[in-house]
PDB file of N, CA and C in Angstrom:
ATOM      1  N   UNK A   1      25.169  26.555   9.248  1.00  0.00           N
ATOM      2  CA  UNK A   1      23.732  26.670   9.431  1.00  0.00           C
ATOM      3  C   UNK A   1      22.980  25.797   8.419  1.00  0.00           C
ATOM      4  N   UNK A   2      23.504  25.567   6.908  1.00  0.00           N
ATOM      5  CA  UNK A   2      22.727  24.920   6.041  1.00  0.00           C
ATOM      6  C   UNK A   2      23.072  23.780   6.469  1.00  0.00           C
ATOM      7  N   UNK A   3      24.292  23.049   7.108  1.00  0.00           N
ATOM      8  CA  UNK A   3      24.614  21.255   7.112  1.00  0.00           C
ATOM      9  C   UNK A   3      23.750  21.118   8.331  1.00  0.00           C
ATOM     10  N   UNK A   4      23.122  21.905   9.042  1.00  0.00           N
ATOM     11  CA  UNK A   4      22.116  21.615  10.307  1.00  0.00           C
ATOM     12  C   UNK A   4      20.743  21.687   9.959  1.00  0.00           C
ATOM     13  N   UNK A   5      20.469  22.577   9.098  1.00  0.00           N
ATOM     14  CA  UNK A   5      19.155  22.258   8.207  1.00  0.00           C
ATOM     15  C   UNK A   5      18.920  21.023   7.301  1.00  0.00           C
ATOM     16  N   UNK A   6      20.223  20.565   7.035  1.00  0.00           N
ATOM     17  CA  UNK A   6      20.206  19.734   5.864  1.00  0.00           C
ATOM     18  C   UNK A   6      20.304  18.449   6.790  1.00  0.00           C
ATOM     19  N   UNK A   7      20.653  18.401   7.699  1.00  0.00           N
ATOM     20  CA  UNK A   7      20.716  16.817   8.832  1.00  0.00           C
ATOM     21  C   UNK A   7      19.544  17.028   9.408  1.00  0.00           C
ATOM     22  N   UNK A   8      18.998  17.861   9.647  1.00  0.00           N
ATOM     23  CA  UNK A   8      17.053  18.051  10.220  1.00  0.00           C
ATOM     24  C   UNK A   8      15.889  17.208   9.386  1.00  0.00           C
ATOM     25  N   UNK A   9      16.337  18.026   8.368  1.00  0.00           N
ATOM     26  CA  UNK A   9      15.472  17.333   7.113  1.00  0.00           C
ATOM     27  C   UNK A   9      15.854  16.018   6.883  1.00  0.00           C
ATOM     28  N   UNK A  10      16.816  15.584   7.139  1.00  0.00           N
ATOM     29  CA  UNK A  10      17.228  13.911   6.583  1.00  0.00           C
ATOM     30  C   UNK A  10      16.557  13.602   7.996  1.00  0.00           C
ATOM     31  N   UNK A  11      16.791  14.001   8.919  1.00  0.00           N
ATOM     32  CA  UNK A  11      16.455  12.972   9.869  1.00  0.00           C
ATOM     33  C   UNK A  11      14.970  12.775  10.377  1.00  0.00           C
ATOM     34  N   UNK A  12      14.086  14.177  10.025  1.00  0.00           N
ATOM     35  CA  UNK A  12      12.722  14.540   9.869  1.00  0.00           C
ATOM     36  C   UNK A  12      12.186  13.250   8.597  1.00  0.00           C
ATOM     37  N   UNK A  13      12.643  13.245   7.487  1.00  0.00           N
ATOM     38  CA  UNK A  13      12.691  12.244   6.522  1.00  0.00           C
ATOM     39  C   UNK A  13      12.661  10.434   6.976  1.00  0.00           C
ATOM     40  N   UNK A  14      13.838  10.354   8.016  1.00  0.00           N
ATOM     41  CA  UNK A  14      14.021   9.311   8.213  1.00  0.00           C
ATOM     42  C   UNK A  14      12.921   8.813   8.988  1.00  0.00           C
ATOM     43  N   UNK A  15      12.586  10.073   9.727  1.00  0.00           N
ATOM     44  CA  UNK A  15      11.289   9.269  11.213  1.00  0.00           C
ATOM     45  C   UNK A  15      10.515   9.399  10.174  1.00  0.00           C
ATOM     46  N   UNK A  16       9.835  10.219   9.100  1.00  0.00           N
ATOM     47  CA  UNK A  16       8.659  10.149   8.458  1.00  0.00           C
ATOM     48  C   UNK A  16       8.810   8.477   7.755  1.00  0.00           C
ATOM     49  N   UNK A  17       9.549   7.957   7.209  1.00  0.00           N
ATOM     50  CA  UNK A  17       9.838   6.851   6.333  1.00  0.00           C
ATOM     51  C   UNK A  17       9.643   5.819   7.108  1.00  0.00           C
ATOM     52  N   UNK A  18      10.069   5.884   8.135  1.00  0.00           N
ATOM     53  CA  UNK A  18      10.064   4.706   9.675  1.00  0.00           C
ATOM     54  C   UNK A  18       8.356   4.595   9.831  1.00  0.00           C
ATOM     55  N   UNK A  19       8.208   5.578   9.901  1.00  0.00           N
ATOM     56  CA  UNK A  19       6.708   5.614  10.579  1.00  0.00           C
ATOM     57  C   UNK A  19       5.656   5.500   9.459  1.00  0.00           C
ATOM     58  N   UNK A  20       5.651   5.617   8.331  1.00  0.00           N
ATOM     59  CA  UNK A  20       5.120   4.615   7.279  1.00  0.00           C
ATOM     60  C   UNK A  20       4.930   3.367   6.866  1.00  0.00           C
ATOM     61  N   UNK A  21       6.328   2.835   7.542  1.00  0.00           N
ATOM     62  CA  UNK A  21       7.033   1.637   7.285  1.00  0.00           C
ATOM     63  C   UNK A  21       5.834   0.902   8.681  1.00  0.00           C
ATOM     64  N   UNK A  22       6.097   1.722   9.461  1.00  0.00           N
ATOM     65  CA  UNK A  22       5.145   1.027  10.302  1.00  0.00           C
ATOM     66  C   UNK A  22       3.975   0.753  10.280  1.00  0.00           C
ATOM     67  N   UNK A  23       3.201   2.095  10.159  1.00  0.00           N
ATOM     68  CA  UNK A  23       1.880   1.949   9.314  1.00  0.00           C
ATOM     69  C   UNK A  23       1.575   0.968   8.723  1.00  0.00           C
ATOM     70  N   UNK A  24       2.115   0.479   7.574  1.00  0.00           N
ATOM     71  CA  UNK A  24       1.839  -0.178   6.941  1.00  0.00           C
ATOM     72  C   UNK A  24       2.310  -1.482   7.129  1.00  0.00           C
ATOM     73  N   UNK A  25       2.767  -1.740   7.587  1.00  0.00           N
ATOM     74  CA  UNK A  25       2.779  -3.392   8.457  1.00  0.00           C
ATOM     75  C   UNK A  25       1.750  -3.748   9.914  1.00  0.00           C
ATOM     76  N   UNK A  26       1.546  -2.401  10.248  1.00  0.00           N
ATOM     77  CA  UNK A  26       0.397  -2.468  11.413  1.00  0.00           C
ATOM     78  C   UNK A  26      -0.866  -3.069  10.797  1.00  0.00           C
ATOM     79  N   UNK A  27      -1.160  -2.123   9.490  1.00  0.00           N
ATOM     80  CA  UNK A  27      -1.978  -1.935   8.510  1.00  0.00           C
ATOM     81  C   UNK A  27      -2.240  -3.608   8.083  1.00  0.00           C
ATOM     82  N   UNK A  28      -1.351  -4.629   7.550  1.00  0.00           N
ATOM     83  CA  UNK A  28      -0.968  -5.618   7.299  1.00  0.00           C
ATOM     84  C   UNK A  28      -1.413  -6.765   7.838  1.00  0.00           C
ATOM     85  N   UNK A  29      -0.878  -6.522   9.258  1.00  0.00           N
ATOM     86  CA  UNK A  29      -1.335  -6.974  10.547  1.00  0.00           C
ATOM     87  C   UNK A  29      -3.036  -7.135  10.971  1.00  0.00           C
ATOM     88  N   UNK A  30      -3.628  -5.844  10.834  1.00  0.00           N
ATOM     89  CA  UNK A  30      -5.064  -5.720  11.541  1.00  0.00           C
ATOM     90  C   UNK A  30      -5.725  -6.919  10.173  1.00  0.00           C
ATOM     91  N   UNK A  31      -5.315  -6.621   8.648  1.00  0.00           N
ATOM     92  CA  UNK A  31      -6.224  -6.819   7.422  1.00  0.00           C
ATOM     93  C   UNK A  31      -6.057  -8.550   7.895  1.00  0.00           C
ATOM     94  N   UNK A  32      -4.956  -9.437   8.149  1.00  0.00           N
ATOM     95  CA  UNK A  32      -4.546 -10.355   8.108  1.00  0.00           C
ATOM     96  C   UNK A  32      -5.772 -11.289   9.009  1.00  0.00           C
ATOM     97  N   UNK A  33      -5.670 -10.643  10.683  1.00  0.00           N
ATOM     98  CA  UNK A  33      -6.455 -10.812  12.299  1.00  0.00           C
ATOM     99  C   UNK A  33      -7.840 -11.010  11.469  1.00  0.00           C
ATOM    100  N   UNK A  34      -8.425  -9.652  10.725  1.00  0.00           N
ATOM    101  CA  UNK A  34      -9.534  -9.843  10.286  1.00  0.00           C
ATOM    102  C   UNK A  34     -10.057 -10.673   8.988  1.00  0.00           C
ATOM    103  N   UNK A  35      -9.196 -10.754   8.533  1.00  0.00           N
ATOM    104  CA  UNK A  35      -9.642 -12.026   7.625  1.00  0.00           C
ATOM    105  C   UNK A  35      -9.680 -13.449   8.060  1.00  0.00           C
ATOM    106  N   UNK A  36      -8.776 -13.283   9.271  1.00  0.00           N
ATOM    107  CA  UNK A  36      -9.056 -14.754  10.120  1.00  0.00           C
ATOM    108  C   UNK A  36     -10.263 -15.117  10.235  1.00  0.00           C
ATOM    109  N   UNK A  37     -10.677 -13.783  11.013  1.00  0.00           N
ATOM    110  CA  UNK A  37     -11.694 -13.707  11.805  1.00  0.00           C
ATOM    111  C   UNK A  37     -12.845 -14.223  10.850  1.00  0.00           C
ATOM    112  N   UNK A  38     -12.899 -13.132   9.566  1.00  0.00           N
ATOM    113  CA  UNK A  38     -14.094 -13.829   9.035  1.00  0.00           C
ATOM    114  C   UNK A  38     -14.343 -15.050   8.128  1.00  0.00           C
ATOM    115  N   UNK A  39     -13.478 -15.207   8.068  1.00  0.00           N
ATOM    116  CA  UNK A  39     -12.979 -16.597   7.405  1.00  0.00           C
ATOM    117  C   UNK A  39     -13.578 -17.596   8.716  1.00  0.00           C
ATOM    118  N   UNK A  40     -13.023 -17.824  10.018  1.00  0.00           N
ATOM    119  CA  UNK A  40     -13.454 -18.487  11.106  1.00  0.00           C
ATOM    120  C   UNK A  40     -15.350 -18.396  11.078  1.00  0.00           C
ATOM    121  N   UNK A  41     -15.382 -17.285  11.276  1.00  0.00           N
ATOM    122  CA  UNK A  41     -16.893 -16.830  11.230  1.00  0.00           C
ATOM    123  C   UNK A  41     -17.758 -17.651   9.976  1.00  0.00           C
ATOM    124  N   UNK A  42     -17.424 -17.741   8.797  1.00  0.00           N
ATOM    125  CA  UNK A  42     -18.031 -18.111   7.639  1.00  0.00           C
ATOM    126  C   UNK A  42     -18.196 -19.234   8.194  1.00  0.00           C
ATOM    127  N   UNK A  43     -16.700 -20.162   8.124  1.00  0.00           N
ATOM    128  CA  UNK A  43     -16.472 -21.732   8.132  1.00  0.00           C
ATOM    129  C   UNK A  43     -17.885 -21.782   9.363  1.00  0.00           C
ATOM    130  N   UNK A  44     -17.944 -21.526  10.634  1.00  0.00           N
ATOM    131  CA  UNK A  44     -19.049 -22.159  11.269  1.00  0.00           C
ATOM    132  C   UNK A  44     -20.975 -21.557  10.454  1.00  0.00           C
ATOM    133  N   UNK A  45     -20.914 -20.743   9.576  1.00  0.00           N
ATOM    134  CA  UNK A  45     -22.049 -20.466   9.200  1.00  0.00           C
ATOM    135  C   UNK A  45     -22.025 -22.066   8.141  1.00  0.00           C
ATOM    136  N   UNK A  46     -20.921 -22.191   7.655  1.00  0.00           N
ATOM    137  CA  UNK A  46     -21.177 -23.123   6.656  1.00  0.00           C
ATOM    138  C   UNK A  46     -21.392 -24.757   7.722  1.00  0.00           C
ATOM    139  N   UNK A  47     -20.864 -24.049   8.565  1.00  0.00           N
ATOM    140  CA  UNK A  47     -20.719 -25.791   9.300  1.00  0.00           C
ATOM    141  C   UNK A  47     -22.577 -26.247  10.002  1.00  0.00           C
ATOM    142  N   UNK A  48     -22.935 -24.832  10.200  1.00  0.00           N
ATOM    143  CA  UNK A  48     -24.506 -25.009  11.131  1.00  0.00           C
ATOM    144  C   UNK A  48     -25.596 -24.939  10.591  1.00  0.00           C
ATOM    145  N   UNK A  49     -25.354 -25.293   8.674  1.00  0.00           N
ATOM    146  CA  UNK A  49     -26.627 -25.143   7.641  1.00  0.00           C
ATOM    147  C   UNK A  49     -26.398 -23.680   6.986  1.00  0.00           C
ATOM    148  N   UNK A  50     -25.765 -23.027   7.093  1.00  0.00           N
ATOM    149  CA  UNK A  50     -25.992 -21.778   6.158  1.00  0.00           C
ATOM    150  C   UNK A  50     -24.767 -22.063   4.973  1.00  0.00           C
ATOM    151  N   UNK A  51     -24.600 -22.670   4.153  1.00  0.00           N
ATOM    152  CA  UNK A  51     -23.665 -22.749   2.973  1.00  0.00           C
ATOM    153  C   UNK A  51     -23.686 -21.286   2.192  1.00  0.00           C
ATOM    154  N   UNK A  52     -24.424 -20.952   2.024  1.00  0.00           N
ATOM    155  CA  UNK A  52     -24.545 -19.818   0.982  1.00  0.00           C
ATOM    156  C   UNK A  52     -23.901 -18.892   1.280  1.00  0.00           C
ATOM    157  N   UNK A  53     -24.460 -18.105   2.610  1.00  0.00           N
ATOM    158  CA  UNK A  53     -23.670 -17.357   3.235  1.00  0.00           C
ATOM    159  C   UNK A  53     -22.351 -17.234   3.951  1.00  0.00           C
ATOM    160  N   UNK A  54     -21.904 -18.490   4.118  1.00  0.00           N
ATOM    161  CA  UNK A  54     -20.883 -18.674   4.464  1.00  0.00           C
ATOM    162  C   UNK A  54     -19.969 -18.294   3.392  1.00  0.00           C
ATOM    163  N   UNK A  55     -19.816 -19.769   2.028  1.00  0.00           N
ATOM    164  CA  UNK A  55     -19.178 -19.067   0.927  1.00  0.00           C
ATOM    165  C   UNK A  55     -19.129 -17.821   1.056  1.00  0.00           C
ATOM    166  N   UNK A  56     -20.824 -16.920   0.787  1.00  0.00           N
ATOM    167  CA  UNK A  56     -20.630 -15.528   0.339  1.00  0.00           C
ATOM    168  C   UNK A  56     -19.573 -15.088   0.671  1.00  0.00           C
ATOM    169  N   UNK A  57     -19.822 -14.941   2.433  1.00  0.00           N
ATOM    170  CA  UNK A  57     -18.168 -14.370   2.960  1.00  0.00           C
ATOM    171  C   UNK A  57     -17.519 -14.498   3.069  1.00  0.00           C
ATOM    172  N   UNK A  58     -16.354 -15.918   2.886  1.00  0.00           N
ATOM    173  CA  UNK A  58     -15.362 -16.006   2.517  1.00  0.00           C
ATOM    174  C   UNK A  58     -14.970 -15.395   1.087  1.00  0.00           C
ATOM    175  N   UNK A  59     -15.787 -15.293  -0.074  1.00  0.00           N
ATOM    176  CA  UNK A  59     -15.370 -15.310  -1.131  1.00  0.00           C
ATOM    177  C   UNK A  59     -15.489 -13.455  -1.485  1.00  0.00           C
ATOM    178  N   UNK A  60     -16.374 -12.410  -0.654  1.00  0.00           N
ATOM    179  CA  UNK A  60     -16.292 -11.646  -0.077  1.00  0.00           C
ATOM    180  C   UNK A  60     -14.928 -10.956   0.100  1.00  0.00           C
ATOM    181  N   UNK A  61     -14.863 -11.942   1.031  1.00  0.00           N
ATOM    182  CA  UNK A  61     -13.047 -11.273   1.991  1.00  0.00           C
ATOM    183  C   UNK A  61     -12.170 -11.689   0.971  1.00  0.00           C
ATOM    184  N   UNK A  62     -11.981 -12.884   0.442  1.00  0.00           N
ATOM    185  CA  UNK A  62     -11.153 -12.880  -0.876  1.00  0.00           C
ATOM    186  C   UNK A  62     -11.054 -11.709  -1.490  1.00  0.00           C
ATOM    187  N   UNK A  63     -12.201 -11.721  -2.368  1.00  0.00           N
ATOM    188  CA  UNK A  63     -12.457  -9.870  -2.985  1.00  0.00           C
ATOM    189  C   UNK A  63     -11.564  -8.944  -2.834  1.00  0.00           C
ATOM    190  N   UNK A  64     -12.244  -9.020  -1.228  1.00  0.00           N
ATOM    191  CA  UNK A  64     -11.632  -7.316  -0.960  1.00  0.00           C
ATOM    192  C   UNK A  64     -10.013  -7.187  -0.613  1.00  0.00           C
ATOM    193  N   UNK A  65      -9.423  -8.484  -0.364  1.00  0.00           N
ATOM    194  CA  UNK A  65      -8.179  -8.680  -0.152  1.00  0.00           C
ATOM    195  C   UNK A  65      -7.690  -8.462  -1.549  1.00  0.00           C
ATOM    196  N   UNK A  66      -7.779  -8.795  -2.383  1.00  0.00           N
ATOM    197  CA  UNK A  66      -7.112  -9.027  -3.828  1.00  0.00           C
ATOM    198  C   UNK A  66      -7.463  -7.862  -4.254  1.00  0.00           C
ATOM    199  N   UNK A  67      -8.713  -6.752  -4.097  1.00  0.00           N
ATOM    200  CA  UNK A  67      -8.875  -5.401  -5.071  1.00  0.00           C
ATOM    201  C   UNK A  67      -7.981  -4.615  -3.511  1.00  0.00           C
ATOM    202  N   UNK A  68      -7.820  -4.846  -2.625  1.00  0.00           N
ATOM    203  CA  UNK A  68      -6.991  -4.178  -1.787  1.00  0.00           C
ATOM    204  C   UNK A  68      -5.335  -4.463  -2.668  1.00  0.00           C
ATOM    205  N   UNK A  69      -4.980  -5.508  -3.069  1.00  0.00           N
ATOM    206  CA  UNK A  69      -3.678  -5.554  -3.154  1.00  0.00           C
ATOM    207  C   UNK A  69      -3.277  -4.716  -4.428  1.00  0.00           C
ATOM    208  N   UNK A  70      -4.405  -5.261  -5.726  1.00  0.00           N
ATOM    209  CA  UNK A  70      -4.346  -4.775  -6.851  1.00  0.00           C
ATOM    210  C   UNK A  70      -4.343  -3.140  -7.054  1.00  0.00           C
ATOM    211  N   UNK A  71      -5.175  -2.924  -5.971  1.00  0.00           N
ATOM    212  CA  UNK A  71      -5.175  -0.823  -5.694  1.00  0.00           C
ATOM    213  C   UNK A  71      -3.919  -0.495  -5.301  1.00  0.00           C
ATOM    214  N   UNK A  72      -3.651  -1.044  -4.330  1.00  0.00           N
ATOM    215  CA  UNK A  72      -2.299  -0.796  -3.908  1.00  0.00           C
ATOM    216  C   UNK A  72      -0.670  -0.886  -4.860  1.00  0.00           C
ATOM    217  N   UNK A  73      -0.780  -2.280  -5.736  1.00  0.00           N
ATOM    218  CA  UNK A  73      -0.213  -2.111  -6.867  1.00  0.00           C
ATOM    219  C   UNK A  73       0.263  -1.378  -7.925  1.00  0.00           C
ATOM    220  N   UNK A  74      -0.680  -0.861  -8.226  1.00  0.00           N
ATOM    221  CA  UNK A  74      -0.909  -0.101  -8.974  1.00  0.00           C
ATOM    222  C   UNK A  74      -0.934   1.604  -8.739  1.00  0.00           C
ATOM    223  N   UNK A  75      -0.983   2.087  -7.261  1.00  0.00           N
ATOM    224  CA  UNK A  75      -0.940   3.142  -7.091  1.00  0.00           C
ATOM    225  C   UNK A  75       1.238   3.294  -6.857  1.00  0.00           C
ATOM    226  N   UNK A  76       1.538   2.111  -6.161  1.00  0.00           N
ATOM    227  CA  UNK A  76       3.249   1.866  -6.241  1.00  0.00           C
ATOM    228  C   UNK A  76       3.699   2.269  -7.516  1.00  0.00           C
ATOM    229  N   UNK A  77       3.066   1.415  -8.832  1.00  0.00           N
ATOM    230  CA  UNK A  77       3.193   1.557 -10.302  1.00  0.00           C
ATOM    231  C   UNK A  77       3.561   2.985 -10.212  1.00  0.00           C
ATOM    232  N   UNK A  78       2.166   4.044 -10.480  1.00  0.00           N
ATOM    233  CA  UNK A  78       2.106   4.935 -10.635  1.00  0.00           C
ATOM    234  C   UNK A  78       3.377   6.341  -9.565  1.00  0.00           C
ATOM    235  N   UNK A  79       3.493   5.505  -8.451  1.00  0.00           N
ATOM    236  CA  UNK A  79       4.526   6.848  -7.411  1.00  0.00           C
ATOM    237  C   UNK A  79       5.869   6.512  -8.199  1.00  0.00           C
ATOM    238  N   UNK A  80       6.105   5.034  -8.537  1.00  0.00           N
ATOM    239  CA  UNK A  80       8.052   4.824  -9.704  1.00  0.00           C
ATOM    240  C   UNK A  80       7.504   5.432 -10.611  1.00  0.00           C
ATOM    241  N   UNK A  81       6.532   5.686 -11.776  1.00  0.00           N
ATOM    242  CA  UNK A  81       6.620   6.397 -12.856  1.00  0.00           C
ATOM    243  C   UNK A  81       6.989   8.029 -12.697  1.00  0.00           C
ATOM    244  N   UNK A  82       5.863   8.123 -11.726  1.00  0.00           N
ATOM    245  CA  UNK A  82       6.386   9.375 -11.527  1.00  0.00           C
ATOM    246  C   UNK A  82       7.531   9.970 -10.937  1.00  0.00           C
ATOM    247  N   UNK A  83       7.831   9.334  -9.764  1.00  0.00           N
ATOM    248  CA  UNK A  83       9.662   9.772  -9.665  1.00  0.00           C
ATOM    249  C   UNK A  83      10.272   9.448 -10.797  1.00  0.00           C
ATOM    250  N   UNK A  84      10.534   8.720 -12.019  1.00  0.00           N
ATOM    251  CA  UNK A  84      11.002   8.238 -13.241  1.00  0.00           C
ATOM    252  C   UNK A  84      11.284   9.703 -14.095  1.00  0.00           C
ATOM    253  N   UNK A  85       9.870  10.175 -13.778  1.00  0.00           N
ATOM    254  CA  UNK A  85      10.062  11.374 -14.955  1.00  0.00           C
ATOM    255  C   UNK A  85      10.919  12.266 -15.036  1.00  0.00           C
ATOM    256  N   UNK A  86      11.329  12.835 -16.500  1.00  0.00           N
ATOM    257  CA  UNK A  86      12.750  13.593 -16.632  1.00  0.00           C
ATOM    258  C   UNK A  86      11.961  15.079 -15.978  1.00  0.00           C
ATOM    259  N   UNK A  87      12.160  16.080 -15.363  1.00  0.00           N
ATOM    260  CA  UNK A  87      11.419  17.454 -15.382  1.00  0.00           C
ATOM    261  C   UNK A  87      11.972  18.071 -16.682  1.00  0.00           C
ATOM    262  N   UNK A  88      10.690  18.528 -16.593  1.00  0.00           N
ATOM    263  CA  UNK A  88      10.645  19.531 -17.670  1.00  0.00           C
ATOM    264  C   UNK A  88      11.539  20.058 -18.263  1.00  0.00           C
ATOM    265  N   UNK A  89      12.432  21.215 -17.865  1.00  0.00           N
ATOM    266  CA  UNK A  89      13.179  21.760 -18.381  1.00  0.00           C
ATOM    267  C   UNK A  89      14.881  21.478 -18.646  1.00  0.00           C
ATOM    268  N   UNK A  90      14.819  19.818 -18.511  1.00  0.00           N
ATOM    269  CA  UNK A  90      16.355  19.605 -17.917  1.00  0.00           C
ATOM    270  C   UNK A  90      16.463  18.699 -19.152  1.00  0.00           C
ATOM    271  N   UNK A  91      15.669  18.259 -20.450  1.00  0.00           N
ATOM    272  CA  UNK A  91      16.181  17.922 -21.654  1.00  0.00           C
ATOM    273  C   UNK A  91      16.747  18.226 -22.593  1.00  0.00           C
ATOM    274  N   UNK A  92      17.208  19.687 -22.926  1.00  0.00           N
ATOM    275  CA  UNK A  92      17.944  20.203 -23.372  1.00  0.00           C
ATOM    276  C   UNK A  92      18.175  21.607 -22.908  1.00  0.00           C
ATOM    277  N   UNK A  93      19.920  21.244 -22.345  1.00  0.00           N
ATOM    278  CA  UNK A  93      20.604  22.092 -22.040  1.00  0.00           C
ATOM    279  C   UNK A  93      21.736  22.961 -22.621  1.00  0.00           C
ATOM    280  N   UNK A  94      20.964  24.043 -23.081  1.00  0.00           N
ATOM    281  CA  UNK A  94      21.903  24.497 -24.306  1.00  0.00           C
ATOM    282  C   UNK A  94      22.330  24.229 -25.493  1.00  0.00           C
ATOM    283  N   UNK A  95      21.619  23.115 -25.709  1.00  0.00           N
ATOM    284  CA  UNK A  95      21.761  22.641 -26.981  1.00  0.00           C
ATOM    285  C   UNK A  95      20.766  22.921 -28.075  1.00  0.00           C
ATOM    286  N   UNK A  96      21.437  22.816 -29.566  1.00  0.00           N
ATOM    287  CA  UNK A  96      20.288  22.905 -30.585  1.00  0.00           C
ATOM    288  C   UNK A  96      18.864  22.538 -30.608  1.00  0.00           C
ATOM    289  N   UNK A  97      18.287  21.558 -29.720  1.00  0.00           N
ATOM    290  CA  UNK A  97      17.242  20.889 -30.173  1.00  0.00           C
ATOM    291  C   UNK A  97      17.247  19.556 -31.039  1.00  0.00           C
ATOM    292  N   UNK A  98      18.494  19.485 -31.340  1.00  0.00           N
ATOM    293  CA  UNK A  98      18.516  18.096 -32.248  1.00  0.00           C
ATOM    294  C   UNK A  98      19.339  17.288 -32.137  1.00  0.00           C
TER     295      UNK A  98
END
């Protein structure tokens, strides 16, 4: 009964991990389409007299691409530290303290 609970959960695990995996390349995908997009969009504002605004939004979507990656970075950082950590009570086992 437990090796059938215990192959549920791995395999409940596995579709959850799959389907993240996907997410986040879907995720990848849409950010990529739309930065085309406004990137395309700018270039003709810049091409029909609007320079300013054009830059703006390219440099805009830059932005938000790079504080998108850097958030993301950094929250990865933070999920390895924390699996890293020893728990609590498993640094000394039976031993003196020293």
């Amino acid at each position: 009964m437990a090796e059938k609970q215990l192959d549920h959960r791995l395999e409940l695990e596995s579709k959850a991990l799959t389907a993240e995996i996907r997410r986040a390349a879907v995720g990848q995908i849409f950010a990529f389409v739309l930065s085309v997009i406004v990137i395309g969009v700018c270039t003709v504002l810049i091409m029909t007299g609007h320079p300013v605004l054009g830059l703006a939004g390219i440099l805009l979507n830059l932005a938000g691409l790079a504080g998108v990656f850097v958030y993301a970075t950094r929250e990865r950082g933070h999920q390895l530290a924390e699996r890293a950590k020893i728990p609590e009570g498993s640094q000394n086992h039976g031993g003196n303290g020293g």
